[in-house]
Protein backbone atom coordinates (compact mmCIF):
# COMPACT_ATOMS: atom_id res chain seq x y z
CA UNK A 1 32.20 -5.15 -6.49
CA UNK A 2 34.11 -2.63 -4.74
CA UNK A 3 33.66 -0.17 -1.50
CA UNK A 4 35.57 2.54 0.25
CA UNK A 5 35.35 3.70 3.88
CA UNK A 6 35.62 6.97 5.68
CA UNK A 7 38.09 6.95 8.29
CA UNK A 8 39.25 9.72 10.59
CA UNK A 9 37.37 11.85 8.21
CA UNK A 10 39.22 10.68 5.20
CA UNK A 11 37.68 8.66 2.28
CA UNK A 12 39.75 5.21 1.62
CA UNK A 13 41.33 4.09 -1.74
CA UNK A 14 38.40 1.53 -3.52
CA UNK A 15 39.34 -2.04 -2.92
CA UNK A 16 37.58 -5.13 -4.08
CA UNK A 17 34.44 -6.71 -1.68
CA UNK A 18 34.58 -10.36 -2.05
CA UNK A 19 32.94 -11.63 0.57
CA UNK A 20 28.80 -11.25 1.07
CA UNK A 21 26.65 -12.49 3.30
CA UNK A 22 24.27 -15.34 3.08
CA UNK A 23 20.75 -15.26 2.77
CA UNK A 24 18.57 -15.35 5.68
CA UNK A 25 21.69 -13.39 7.79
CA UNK A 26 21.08 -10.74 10.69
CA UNK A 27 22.89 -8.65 9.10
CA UNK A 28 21.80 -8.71 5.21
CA UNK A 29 18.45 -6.67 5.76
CA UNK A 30 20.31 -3.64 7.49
CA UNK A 31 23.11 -3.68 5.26
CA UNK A 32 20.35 -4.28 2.07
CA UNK A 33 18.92 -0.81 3.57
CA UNK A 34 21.93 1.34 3.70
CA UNK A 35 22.42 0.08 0.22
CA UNK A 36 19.21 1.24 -0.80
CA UNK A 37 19.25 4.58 0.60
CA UNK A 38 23.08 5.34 -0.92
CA UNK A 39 21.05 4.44 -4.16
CA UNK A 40 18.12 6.67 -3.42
CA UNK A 41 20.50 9.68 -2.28
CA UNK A 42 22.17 9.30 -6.11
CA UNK A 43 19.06 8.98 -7.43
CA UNK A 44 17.30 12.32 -5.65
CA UNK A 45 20.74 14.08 -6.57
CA UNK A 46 19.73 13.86 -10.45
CA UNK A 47 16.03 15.58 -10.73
CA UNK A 48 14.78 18.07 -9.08
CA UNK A 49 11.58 19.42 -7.15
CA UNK A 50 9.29 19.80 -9.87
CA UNK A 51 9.65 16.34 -10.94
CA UNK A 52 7.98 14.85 -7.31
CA UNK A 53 4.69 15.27 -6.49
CA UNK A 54 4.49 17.98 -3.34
CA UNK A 55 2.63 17.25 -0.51
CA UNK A 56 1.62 19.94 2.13
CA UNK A 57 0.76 18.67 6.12
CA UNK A 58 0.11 19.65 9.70
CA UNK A 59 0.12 17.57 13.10
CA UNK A 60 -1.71 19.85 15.56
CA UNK A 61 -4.90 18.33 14.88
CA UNK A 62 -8.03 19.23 12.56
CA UNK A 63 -6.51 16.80 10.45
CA UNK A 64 -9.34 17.17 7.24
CA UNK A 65 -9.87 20.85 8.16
CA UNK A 66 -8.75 21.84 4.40
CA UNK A 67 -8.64 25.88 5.36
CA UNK A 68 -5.41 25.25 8.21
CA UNK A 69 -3.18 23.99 5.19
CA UNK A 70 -3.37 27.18 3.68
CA UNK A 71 -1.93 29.12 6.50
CA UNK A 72 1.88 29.92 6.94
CA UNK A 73 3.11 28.87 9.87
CA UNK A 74 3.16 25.18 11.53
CA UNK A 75 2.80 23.79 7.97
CA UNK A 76 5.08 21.00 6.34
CA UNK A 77 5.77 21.33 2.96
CA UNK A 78 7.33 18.20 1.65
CA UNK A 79 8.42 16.86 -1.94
CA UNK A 80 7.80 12.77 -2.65
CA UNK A 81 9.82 11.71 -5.15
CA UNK A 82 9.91 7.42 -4.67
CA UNK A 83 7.86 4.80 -3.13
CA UNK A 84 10.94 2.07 -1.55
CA UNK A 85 9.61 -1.29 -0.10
CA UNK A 86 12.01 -4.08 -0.26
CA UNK A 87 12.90 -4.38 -3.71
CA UNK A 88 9.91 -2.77 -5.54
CA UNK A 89 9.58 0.82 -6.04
CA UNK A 90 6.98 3.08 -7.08
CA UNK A 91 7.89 7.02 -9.06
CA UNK A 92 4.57 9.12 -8.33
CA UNK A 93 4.64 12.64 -11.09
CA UNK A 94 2.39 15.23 -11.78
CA UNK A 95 3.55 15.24 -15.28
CA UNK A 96 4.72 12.85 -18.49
CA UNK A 97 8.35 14.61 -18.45
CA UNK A 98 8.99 14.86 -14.48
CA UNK A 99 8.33 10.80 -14.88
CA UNK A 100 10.58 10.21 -18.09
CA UNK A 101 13.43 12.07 -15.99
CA UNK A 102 12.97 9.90 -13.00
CA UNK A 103 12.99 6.91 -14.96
CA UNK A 104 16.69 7.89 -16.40
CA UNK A 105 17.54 9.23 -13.22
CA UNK A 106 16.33 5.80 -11.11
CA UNK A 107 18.24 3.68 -13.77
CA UNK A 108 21.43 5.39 -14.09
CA UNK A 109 21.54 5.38 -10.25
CA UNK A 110 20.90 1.38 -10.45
CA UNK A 111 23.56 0.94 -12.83
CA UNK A 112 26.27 2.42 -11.32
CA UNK A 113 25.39 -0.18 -8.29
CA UNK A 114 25.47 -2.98 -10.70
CA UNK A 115 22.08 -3.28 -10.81
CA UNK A 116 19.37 -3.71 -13.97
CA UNK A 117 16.04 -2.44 -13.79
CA UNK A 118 13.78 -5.10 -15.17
CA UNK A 119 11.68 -3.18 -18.07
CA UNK A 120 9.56 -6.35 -18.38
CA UNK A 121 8.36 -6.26 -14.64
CA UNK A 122 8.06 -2.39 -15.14
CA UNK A 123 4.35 -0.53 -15.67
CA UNK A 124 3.57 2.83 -16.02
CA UNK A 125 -0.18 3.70 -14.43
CA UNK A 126 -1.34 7.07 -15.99
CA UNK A 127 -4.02 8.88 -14.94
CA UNK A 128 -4.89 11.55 -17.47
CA UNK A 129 -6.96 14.99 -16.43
CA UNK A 130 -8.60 14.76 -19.56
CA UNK A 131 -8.97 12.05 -22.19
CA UNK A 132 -6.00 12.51 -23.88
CA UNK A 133 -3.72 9.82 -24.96
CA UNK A 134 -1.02 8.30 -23.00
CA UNK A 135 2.78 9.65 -23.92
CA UNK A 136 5.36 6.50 -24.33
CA UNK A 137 7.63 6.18 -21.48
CA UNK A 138 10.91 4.30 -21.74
CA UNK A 139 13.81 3.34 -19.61
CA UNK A 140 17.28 1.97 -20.87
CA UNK A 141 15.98 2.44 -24.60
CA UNK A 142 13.20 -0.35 -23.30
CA UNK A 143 9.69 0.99 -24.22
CA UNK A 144 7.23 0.52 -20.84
CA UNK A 145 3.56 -0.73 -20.95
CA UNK A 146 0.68 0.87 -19.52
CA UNK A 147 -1.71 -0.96 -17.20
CA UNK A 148 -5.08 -0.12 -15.76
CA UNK A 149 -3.87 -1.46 -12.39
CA UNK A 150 -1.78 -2.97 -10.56
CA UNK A 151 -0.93 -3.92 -6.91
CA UNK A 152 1.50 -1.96 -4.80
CA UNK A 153 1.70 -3.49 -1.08
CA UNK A 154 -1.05 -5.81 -1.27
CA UNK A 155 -3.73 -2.68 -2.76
CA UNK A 156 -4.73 -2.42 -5.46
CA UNK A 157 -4.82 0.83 -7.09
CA UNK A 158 -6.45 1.82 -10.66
CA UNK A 159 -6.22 4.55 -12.90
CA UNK A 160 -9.80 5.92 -12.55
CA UNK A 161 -9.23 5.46 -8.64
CA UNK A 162 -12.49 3.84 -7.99
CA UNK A 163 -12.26 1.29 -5.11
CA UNK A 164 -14.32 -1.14 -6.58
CA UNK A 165 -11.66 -3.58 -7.16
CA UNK A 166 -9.96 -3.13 -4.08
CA UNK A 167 -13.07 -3.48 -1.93
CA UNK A 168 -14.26 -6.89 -4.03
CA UNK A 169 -10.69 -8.23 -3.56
CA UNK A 170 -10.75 -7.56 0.15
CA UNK A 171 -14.05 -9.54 0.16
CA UNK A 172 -12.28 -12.25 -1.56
CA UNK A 173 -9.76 -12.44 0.40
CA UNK A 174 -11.72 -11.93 3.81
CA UNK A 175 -14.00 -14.92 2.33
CA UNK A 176 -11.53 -17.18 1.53
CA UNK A 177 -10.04 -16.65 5.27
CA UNK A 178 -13.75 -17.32 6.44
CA UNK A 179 -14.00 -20.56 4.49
CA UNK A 180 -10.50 -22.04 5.55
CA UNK A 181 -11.41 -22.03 9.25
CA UNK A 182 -15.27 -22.24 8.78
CA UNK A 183 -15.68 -26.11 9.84
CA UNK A 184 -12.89 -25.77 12.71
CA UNK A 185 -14.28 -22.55 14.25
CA UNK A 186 -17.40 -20.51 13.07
CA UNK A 187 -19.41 -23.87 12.62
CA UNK A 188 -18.11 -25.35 15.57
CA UNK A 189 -20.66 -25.83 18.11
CA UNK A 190 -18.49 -26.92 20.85
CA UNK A 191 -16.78 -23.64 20.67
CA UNK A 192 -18.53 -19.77 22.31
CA UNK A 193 -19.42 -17.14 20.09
CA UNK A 194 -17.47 -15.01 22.21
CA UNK A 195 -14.31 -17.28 20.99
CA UNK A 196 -15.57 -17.75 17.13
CA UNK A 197 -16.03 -13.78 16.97
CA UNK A 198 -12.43 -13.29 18.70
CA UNK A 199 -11.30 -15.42 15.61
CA UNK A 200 -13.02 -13.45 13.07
CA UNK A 201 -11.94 -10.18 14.36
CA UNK A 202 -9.01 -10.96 14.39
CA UNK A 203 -8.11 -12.57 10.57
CA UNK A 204 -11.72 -11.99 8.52
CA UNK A 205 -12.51 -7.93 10.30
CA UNK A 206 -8.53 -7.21 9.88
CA UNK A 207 -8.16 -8.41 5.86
CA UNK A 208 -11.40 -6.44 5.29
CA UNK A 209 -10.04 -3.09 6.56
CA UNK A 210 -6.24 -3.44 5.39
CA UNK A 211 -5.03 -0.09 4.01
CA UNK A 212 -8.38 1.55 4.85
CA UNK A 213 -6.75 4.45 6.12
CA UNK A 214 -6.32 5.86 2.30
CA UNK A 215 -10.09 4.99 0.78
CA UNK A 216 -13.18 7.13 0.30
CA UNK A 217 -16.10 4.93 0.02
CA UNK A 218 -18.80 5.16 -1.43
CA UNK A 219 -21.73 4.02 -0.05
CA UNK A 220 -22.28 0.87 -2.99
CA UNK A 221 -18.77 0.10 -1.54
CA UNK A 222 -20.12 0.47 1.95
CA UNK A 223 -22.82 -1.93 1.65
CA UNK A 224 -20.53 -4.66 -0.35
CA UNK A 225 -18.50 -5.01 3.06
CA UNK A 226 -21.67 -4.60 5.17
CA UNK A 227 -23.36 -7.32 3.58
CA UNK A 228 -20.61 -10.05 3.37
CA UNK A 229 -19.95 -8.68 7.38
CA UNK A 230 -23.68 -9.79 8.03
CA UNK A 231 -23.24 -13.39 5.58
CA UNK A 232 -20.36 -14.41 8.43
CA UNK A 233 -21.82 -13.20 11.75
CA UNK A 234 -25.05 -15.21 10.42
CA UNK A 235 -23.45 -18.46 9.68
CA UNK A 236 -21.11 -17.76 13.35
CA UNK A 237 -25.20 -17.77 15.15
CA UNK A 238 -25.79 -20.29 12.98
CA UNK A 239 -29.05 -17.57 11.74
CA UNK A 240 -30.68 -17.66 8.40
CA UNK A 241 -32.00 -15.45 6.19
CA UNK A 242 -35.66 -17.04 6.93
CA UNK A 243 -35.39 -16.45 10.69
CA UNK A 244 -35.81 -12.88 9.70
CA UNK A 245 -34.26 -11.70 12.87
CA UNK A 246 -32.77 -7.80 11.70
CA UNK A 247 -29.38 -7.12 11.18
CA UNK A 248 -29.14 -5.44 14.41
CA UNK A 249 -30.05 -8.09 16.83
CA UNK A 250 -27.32 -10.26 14.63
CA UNK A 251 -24.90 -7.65 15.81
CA UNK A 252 -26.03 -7.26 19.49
CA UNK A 253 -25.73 -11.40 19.53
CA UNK A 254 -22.39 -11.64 18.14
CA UNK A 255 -21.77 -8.39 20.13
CA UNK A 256 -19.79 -6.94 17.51
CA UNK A 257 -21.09 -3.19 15.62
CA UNK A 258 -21.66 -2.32 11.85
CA UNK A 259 -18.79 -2.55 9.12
CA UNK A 260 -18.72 0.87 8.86
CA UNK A 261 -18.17 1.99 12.41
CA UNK A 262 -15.39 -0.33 12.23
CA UNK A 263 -13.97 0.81 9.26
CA UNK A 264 -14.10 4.42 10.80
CA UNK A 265 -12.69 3.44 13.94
CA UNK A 266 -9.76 2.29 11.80
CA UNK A 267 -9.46 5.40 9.77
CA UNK A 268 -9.74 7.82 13.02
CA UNK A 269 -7.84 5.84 15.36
């Protein structure tokens, strides 16, 4: 590997890098970053505008008023051409092409790093206007799958972008938090429901409305969480479905509100 370093405003002969740093280092995520964004720079260098996907944005409030985007002034237009998180990234495109040209663009820039971009651990997600076929999409002469689905920061995002999925793995998820600490704290009688609902807030309420921000519900999806939000304040009173006491006495008792004024609060916050 080799480097070379501006100084006094003049670029240095390259000379060889032999020593790195060690994993688990202060240093290695910030210098893991700056290598990153050198590769990005290269990378944006290669394709153009039309090959993003454009995004237009205010921030002076009357955030879903659709109308104040189509004004002139105090309007952000903005082009997004790569998703970067750690080591995974994600190319968003309006069209088949403006994707094929990222692809060669986001590989060539990896090589000349000395890096390989895995084609095996590479999926193309396509989400047609109409019902025509898929186009074949390759990188490095590698020909890339297509997949339904697949998870990008702990989402899950499909190509008919229904949340159906997503909402039945955050129930999963939620319930399998609920059932790990179920006989230590929500079926704990030596411990306050003010305590047991601090808990749940905190680890059950919080997996349920992860990356809410982005969803529109629908209200099948609305009832999913409201029902398995009603399941654990129940077994917290230690209430069953026989006592027929309504849902919104359980609330009032565990002094906690509906899933979707929660799930709003999130979004608006």
């Amino acid at each position: 590997m080799s480097a070379r370093v501006v100084q006094g405003g003049e670029l240095s002969k390259s000379f060889g890098v032999n020593t790195r740093v060690k994993q688990g280092c202060v240093p290695a995520p910030v210098i893991f970053n700056l290598f990153l964004v050198a590769v990005t720079l290269v990378f944006r260098h290669n394709i153009s505008a039309a090959n993003g996907v454009r995004i237009k944005y205010r921030l002076d409030g009357s955030l879903f008023n659709i109308h104040r985007l189509q004004t002139v002034t105090k309007v952000t237009n903005d082009t997004i051409f790569d998703l970067v998180y750690a080591y995974n990234a994600a190319l968003p495109s309006h069209t088949p092409d403006g994707l094929q040209r990222q692809l060669n663009a986001i590989s060539s820039a990896y090589s000349r790093a000395g890096l390989v971009v895995n084609s095996k651990k590479t999926e193309v997600l396509y989400i047609p206007s109409d019902s025509s076929l898929p186009p074949p999409f390759s990188i490095s002469g590698d020909q890339l799958g297509l997949t339904e689905q697949f998870t990008y920061l702990g989402s899950i995002i499909t190509s008919t972008c229904d949340l159906t999925a997503e909402i039945q793995h955050r129930v999963n998820l939620a319930s399998a938090s609920f059932g790990r600490l179920s006989k230590r704290v929500f079926t704990n009688r030596d411990l306050s429901t003010r305590t047991k609902m601090a808990v749940y807030n905190a680890i059950c309420v919080s997996t349920l409305r992860y990356a809410c921000e982005g969803w529109t519900p629908y209200r099948r999806h609305i009832r999913a969480l409201g029902a398995f939000h009603i399941r654990c304040l129940q077994t917290i009173l230690h209430v069953h479905w026989w006592d027929k006491i309504p849902h919104v006495e359980i609330r009032r008792r565990a002094g906690t509100t509906c899933l979707e004024t929660l799930l709003l609060r999130r979004q608006l916050r």
